[in-house]
C-alpha atoms as a PDB file:
ATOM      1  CA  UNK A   1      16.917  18.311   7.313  1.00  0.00           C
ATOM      2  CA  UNK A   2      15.099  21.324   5.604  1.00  0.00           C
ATOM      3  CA  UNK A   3      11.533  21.449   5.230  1.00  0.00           C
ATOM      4  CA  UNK A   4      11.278  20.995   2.023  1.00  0.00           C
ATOM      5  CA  UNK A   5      13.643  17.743   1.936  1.00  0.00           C
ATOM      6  CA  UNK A   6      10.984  16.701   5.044  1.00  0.00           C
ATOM      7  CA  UNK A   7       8.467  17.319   2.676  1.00  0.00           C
ATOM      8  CA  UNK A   8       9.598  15.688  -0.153  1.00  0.00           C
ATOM      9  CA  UNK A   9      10.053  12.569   2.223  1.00  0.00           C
ATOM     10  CA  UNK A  10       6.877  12.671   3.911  1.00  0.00           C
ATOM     11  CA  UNK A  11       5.301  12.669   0.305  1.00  0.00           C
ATOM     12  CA  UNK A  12       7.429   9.473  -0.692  1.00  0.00           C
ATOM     13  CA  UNK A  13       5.805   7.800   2.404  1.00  0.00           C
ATOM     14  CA  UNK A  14       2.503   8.598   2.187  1.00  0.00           C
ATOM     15  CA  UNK A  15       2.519   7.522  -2.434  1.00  0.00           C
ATOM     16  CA  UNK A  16       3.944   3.961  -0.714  1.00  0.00           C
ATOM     17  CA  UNK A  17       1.816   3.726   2.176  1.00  0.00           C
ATOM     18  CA  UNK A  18      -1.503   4.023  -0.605  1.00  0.00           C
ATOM     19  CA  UNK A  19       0.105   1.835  -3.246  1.00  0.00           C
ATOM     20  CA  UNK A  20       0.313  -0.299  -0.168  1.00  0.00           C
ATOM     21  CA  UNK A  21      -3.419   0.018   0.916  1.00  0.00           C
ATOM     22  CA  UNK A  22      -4.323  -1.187  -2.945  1.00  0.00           C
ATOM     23  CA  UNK A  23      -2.153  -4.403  -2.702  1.00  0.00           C
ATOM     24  CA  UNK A  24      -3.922  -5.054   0.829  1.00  0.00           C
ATOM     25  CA  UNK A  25      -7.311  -5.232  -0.733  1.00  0.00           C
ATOM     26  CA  UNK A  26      -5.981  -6.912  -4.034  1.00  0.00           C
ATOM     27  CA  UNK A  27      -4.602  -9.768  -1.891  1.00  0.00           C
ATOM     28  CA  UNK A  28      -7.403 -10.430   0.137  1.00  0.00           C
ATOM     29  CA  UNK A  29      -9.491 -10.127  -2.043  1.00  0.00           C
ATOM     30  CA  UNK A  30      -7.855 -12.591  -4.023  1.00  0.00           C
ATOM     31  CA  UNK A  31      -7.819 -15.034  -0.967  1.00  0.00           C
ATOM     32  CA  UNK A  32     -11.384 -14.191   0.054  1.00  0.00           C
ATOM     33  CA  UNK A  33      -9.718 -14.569   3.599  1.00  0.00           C
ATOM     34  CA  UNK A  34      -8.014 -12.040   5.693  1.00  0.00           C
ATOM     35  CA  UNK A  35      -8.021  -9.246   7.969  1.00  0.00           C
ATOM     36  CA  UNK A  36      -8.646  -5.895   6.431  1.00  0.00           C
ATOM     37  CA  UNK A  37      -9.546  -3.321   8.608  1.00  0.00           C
ATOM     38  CA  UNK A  38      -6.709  -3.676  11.098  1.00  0.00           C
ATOM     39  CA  UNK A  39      -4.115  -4.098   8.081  1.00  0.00           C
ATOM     40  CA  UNK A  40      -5.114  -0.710   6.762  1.00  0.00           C
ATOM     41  CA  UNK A  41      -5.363   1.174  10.202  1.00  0.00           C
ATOM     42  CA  UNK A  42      -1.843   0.037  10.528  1.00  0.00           C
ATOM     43  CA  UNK A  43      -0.302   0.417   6.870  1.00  0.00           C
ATOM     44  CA  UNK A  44       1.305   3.863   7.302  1.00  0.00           C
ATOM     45  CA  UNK A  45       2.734   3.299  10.976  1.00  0.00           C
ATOM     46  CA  UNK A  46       4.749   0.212   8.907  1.00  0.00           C
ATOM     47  CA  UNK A  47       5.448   1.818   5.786  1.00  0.00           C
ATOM     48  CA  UNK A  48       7.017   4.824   7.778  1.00  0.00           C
ATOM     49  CA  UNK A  49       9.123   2.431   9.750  1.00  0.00           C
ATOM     50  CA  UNK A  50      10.567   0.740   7.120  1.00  0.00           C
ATOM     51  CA  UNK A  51      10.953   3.469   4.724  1.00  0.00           C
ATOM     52  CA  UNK A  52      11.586   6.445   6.894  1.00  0.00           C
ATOM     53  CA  UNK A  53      13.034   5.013  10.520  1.00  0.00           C
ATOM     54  CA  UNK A  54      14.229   2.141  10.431  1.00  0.00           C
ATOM     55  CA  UNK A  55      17.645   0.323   9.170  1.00  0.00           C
ATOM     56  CA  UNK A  56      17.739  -3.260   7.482  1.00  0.00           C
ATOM     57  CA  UNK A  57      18.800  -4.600   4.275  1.00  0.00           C
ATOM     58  CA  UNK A  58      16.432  -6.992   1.906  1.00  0.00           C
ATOM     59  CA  UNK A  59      19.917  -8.300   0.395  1.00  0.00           C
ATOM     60  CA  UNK A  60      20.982  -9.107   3.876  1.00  0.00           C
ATOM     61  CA  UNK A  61      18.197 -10.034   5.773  1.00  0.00           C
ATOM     62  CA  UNK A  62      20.324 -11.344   8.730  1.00  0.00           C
ATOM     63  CA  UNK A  63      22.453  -8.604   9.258  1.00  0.00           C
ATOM     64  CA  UNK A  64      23.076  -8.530  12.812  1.00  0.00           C
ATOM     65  CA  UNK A  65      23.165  -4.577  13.221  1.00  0.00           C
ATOM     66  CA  UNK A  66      19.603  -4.304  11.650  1.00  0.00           C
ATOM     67  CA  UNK A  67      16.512  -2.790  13.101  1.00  0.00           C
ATOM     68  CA  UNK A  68      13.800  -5.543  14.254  1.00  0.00           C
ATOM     69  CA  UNK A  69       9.963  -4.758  13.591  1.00  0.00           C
ATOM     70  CA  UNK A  70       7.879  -7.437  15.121  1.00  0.00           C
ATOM     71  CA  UNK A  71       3.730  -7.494  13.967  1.00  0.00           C
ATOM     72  CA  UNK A  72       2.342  -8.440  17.262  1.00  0.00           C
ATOM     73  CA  UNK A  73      -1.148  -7.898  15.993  1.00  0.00           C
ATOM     74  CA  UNK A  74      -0.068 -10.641  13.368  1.00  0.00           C
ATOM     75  CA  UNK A  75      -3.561 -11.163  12.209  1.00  0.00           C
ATOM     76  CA  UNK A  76      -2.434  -7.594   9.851  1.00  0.00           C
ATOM     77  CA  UNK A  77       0.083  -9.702   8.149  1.00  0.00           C
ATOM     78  CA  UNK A  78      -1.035  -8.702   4.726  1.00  0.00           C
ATOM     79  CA  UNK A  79       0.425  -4.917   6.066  1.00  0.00           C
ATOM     80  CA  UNK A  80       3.839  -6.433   7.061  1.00  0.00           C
ATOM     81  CA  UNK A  81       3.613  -8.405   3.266  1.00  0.00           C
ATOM     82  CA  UNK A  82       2.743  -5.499   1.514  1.00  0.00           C
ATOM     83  CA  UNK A  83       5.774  -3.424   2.918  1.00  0.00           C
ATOM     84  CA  UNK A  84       7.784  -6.106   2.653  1.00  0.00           C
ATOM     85  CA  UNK A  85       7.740  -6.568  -0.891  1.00  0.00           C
ATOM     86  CA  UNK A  86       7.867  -2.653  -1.630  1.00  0.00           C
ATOM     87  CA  UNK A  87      11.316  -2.834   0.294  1.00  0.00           C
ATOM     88  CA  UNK A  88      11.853  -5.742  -2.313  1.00  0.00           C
ATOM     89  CA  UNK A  89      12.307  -9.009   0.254  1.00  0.00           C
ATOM     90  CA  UNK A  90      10.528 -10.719  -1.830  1.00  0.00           C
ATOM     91  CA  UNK A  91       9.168 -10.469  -5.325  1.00  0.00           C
ATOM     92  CA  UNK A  92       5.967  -8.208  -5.208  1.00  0.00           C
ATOM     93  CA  UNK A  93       3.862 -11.260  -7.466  1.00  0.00           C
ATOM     94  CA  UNK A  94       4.021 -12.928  -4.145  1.00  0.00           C
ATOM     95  CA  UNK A  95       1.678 -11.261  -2.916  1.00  0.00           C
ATOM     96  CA  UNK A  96      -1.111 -13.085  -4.826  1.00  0.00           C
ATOM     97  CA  UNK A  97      -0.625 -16.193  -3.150  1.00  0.00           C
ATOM     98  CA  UNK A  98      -1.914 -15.280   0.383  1.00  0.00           C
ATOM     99  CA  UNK A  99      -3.035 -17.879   2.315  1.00  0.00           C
ATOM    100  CA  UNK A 100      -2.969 -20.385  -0.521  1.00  0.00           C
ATOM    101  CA  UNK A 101      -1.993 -23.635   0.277  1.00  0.00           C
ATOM    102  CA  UNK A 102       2.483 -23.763   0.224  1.00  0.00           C
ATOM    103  CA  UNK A 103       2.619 -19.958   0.316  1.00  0.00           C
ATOM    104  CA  UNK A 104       4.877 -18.745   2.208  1.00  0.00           C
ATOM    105  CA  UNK A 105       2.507 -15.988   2.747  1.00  0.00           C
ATOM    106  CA  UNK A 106       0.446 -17.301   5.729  1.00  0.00           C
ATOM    107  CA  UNK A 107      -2.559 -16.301   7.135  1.00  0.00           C
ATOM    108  CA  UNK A 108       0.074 -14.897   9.995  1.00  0.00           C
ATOM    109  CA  UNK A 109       3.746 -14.173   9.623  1.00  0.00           C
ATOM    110  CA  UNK A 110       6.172 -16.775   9.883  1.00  0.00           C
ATOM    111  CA  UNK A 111       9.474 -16.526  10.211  1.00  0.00           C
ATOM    112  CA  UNK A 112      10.879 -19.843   8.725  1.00  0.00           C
ATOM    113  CA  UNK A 113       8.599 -19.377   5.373  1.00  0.00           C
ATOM    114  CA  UNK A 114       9.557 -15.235   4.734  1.00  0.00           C
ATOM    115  CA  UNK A 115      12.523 -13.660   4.354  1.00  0.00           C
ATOM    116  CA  UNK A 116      11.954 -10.209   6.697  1.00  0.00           C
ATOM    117  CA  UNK A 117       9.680 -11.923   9.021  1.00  0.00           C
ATOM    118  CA  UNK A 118      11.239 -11.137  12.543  1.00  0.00           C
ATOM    119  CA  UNK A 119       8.995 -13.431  14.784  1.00  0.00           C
ATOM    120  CA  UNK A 120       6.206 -15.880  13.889  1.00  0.00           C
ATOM    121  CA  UNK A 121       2.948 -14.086  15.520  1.00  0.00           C
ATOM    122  CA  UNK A 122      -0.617 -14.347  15.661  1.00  0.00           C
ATOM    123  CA  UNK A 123      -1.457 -15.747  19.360  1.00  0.00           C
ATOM    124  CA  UNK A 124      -2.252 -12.059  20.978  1.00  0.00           C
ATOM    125  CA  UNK A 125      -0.015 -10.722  23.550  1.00  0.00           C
ATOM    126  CA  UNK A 126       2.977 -12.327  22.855  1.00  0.00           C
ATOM    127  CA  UNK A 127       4.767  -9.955  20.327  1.00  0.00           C
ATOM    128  CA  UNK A 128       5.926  -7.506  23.082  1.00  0.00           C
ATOM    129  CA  UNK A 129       7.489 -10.332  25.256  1.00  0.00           C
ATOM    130  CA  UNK A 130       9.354 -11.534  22.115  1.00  0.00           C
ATOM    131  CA  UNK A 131      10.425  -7.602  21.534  1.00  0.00           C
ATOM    132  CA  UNK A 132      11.440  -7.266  25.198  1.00  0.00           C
ATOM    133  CA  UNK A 133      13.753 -10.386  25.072  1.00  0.00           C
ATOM    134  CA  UNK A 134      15.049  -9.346  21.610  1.00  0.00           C
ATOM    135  CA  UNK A 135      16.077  -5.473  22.974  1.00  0.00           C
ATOM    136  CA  UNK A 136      17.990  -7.357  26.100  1.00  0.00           C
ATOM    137  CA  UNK A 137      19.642  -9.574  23.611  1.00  0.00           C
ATOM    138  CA  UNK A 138      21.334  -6.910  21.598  1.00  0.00           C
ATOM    139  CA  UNK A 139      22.081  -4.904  24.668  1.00  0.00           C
ATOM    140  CA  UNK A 140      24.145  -7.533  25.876  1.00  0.00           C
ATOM    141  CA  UNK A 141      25.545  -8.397  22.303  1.00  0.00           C
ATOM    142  CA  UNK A 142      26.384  -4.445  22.847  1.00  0.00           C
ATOM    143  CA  UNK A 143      24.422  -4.369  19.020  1.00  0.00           C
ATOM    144  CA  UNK A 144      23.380  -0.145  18.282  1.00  0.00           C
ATOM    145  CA  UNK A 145      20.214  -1.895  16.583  1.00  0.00           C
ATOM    146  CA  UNK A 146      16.781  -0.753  18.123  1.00  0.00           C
ATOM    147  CA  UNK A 147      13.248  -3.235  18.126  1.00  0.00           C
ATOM    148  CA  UNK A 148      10.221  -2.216  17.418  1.00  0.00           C
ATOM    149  CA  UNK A 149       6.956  -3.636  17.650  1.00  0.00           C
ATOM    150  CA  UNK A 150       3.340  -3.694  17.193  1.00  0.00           C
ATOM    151  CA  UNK A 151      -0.097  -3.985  19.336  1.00  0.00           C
ATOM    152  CA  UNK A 152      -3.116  -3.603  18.598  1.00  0.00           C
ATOM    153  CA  UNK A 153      -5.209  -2.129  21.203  1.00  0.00           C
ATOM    154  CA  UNK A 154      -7.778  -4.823  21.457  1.00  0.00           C
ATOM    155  CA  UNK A 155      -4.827  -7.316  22.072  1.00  0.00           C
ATOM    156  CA  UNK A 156      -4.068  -4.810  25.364  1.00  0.00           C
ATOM    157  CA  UNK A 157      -6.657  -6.889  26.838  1.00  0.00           C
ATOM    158  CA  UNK A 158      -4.223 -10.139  27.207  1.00  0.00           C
ATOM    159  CA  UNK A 159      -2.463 -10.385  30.601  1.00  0.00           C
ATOM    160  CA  UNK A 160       1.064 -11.395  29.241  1.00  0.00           C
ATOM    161  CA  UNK A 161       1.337  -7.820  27.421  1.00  0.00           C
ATOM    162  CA  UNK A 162       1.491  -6.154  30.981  1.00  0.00           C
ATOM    163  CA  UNK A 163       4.139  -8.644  32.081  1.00  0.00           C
ATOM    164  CA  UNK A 164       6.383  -7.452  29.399  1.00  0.00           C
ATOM    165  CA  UNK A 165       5.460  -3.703  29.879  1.00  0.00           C
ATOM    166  CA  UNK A 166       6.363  -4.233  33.638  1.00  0.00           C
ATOM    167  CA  UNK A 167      10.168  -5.644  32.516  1.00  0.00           C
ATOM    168  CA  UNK A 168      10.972  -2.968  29.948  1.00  0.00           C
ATOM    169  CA  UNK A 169      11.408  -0.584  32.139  1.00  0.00           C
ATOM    170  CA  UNK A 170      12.649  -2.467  35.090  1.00  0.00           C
ATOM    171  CA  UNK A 171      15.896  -3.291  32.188  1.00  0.00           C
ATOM    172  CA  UNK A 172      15.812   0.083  31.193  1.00  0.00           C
ATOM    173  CA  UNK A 173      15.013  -0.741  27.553  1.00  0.00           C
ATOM    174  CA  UNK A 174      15.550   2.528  25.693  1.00  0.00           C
ATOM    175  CA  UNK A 175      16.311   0.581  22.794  1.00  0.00           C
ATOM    176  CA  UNK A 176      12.557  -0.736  22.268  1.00  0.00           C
ATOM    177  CA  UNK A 177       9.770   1.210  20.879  1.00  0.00           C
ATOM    178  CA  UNK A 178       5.993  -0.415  21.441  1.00  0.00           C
ATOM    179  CA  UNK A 179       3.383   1.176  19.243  1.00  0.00           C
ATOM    180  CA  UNK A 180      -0.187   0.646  19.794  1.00  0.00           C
ATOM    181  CA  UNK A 181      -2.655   0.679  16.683  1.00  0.00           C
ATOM    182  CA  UNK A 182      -5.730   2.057  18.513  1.00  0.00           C
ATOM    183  CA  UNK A 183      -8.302   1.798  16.178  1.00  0.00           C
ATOM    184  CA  UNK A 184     -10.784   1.001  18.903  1.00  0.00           C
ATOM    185  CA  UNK A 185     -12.480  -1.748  17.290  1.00  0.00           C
ATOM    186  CA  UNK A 186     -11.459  -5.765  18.011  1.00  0.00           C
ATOM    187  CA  UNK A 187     -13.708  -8.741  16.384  1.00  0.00           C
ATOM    188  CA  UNK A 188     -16.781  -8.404  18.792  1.00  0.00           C
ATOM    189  CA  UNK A 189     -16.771  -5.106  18.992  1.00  0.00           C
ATOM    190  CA  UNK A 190     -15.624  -1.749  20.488  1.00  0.00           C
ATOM    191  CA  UNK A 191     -13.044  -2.144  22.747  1.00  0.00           C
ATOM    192  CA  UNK A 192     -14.684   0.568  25.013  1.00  0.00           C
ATOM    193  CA  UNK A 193     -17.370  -1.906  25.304  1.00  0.00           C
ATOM    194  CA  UNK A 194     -15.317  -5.280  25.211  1.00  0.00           C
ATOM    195  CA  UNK A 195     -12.584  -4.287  27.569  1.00  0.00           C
ATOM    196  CA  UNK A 196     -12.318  -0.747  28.213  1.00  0.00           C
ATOM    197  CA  UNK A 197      -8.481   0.206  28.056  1.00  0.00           C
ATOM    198  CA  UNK A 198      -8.901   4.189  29.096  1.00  0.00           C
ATOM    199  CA  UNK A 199      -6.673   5.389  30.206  1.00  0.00           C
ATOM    200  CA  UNK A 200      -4.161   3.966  28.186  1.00  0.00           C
ATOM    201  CA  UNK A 201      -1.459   6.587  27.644  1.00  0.00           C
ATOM    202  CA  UNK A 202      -1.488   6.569  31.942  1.00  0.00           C
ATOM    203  CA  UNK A 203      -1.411   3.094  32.025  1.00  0.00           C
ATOM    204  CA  UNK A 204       1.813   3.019  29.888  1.00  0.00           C
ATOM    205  CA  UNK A 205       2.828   5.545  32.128  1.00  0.00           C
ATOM    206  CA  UNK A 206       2.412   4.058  35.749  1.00  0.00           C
ATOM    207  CA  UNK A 207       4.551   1.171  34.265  1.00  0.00           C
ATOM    208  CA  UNK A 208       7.342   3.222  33.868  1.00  0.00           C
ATOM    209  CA  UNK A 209       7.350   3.753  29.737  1.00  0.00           C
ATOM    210  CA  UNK A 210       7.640   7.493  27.707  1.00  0.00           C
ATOM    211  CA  UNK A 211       4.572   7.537  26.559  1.00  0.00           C
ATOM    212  CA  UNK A 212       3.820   9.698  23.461  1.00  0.00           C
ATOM    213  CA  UNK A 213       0.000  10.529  22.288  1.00  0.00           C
ATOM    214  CA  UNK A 214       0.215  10.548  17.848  1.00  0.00           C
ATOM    215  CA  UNK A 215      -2.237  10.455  14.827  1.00  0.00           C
ATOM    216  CA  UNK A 216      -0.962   7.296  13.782  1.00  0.00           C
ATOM    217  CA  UNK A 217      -2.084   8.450   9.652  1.00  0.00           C
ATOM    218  CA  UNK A 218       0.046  11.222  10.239  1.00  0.00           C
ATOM    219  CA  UNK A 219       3.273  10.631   8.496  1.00  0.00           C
ATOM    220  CA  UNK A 220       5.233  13.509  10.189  1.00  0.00           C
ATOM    221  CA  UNK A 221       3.863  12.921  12.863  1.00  0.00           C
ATOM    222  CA  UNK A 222       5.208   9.517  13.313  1.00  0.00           C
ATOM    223  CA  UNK A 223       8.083  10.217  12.210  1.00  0.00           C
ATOM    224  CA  UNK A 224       8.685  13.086  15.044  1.00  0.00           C
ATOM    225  CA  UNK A 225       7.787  10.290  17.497  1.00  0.00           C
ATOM    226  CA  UNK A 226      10.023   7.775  16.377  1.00  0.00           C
ATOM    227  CA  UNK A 227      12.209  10.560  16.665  1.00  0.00           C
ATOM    228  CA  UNK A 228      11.900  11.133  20.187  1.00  0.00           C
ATOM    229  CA  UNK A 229      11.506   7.840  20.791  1.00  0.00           C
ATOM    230  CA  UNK A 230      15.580   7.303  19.530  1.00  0.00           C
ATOM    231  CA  UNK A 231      16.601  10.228  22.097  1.00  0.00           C
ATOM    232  CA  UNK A 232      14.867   8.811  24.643  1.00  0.00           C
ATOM    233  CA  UNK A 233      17.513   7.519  27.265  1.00  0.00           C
ATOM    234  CA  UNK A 234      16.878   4.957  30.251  1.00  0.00           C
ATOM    235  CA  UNK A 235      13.248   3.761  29.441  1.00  0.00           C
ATOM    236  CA  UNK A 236      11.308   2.252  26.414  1.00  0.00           C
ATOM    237  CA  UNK A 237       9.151   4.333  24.911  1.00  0.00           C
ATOM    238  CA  UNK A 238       5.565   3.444  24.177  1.00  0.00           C
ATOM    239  CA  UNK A 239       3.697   5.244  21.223  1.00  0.00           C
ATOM    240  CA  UNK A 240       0.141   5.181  21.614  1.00  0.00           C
ATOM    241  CA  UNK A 241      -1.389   5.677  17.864  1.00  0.00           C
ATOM    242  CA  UNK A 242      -4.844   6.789  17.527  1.00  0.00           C
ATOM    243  CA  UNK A 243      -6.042   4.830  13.935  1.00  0.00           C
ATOM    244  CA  UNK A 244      -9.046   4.759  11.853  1.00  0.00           C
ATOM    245  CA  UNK A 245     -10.153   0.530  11.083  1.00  0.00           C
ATOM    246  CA  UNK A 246     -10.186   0.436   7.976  1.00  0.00           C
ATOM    247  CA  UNK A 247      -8.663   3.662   6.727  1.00  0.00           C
ATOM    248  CA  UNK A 248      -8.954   4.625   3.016  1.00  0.00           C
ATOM    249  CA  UNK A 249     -11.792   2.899   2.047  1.00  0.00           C
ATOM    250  CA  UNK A 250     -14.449   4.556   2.941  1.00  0.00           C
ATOM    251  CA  UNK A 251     -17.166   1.655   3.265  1.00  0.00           C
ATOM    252  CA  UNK A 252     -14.539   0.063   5.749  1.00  0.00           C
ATOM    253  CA  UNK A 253     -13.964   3.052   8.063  1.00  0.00           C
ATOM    254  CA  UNK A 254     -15.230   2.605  11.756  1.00  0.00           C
ATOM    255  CA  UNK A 255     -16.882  -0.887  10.561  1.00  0.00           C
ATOM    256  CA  UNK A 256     -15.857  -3.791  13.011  1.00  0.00           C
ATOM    257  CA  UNK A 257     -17.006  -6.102  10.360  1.00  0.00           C
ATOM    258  CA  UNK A 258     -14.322  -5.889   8.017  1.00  0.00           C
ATOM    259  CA  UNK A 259     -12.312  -6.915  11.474  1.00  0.00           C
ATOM    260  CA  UNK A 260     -11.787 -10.139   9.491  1.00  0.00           C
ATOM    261  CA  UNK A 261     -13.963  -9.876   6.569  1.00  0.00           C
ATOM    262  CA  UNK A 262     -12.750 -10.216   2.957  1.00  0.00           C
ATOM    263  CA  UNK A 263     -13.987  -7.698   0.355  1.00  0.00           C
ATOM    264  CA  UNK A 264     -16.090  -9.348  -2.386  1.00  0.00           C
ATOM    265  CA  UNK A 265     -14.574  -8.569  -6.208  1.00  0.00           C
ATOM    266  CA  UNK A 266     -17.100  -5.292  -6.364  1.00  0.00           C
ATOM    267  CA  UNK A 267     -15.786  -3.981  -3.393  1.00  0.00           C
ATOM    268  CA  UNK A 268     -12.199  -4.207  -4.479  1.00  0.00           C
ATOM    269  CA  UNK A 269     -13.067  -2.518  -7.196  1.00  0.00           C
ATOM    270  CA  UNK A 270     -14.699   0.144  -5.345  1.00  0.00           C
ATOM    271  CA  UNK A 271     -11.743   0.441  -2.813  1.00  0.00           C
ATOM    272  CA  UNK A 272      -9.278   0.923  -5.564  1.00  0.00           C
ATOM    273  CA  UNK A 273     -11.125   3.297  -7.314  1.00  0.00           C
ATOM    274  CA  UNK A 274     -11.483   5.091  -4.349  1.00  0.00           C
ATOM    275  CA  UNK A 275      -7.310   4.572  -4.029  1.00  0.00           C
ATOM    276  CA  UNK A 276      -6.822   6.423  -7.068  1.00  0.00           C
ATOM    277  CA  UNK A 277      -7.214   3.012  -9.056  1.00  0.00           C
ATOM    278  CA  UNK A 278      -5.559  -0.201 -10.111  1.00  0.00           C
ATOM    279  CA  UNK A 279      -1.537  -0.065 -10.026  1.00  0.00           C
END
C-alpha cells in the first residue's frame, strides 16, 4: 500500500471513529444510563477493527470464515453498537433504543437479541476464556478466521483472565489477538490505586504472549499492530493499548465519574459541539 492510499484510509477511520463518538453520547444520553468513558476510550481500537482489519459480512452474519471480535469489557456496549450499525448490521435508528425495555440493544451485548454480537458479555473476565475456546475451535475446524477480543485493564484484576492467558500460549494460539483498553481508570478509581497491574506488558510476557506497547487513539498505529499481530506465528499476541477515559470530550477525559455516568441533555450538547456537532 502507498502512503498516500494509507493515508487516505487512516482518514476514513478516524471521520467513522468521531461520527461514532457522537452516536455514543446521543444514545446514552437518550437512555440516561450507560457507560461513557470506557465506550469512548475504546471507540477507535473497534472502529479500526472492523473497518480496517478485520473480515465479516453484515449480510452474512454467520459466515463461518469470518473474523470474531468479542467486547469483554461489555459494559462499552454502546462502542460495539455504534460500529455495528456504521458496518450496517442493523439499522443505525436502533441506536435510540438503548437499554429501553424489548431493545435488543441491552445494557450489555447479547448475542441472541443482535445480529454481530459474537458472545453475550458483561460479567468481567470472562471474554478472553470465550476468545481462547473460540481460536481452538476454528483451529481444529482448520477455519483461516482470526478472534479478537477486548479487556479493559481494570477487568485484569479478575483471576479467570490469567487462566486463559496461561492456555493461549500453551495451544499456541497465533490466531487470537487480546487487546487491553488501558485507560487506567475502573468505577472506584485508578487502577494504580485499586489493583495495581504494572507491569503489564511483562506480565503478558512471562505468560508466554507477543506483547506489543500502542497508543490505542492512534489509528496507524493500531493498524501496524494488528499487523504484526497477523505475522505473528506460534503464540497469541497481546496488544496492550494505552487510552484516554473518556476521549473526545473534554469534560470526560481522565474523569472516573463518567465510568458509568450518563451525560445530562447540556452536556450532550456540549460533547457534540465539541465533536464538530450534531450528524
Amino acid at each position: 500500500m502507498v502512503a498516500k492510499d494509507r493515508e487516505t484510509r487512516i482518514k476514513e477511520i478516524e471521520g467513522l471513529a468521531n461520527v461514532a463518538r457522537k452516536r455514543i453520547i446521543k444514545m446514552i444520553g437518550k437512555a440516561s444510563s450507560g457507560h461513557p468513558g470506557g465506550s469512548l476510550s475504546a471507540i477507535d481500537i473497534i472502529t479500526t477493527l472492523y473497518f480496517g482489519v478485520m473480515r465479516h459480512d453484515p449480510e452474512n452474519p454467520s459466515w463461518a470464515n469470518r473474523d470474531r471480535f468479542i467486547l469483554s469489557k461489555g459494559h462499552a456496549a454502546p462502542a460495539l453498537y455504534a460500529t455495528l450499525a456504521q458496518a450496517r448490521y442493523f439499522p443505525v435508528e436502533h441506536l435510540m433504543t438503548l437499554r429501553r425495555l424489548g431493545s435488543p440493544l441491552q445494557g450489555h451485548p447479547d448475542m441472541k437479541r443482535l445480529p454481530g454480537i459474537e458472545a453475550s458479555t458483561g460479567s468481567l473476565g470472562q471474554g478472553l476464556s470465550v476468545a481462547v475456546g473460540m481460536a481452538v475451535g476454528l483451529r481444529l475446524d482448520k477455519r483461516p478466521s482470526r478472534v479478537y477480543v477486548m479487556l479493559g485493564d481494570g477487568e485484569c484484576d479478575e483471576g479467570s483472565v490469567w487462566e486463559a492467558a496461561m492456555a493461549a500460549p500453551h495451544f499456541k494460539l497465533d490466531n487470537l489477538t487480546a487487546i487491553v483498553d488501558k485507560n487506567c481508570l475502573q468505577i472506584d478509581g485508578s487502577t494504580e490505586h485499586i489493583m495495581c497491574l504494572e507491569p503489564l506488558k511483562d506480565k503478558w510476557k512471562a505468560f508466554g504472549w507477543h506483547v506489543i506497547g500502542i497508543n490505542g487513539h492512534d489509528i496507524g498505529q493500531i493498524l501496524d499492530a494488528m499487523d504484526e499481530a497477523e505475522k505473528t506465528s506460534g503464540k497469541p499476541t497481546m496488544i496492550v493499548a494505552d487510552t484516554v477515559k473518556g476521549k473526545g470530550v473534554s469534560f470526560m477525559e481522565g474523569q472516573v465519574a463518567y465510568h458509568g455516568k450518563a451525560p445530562s441533555q447540556k452536556e450532550v450538547e456540549k460533547a457534540l459541539h465539541e465533536l464538530g456537532g450534531d450528524e
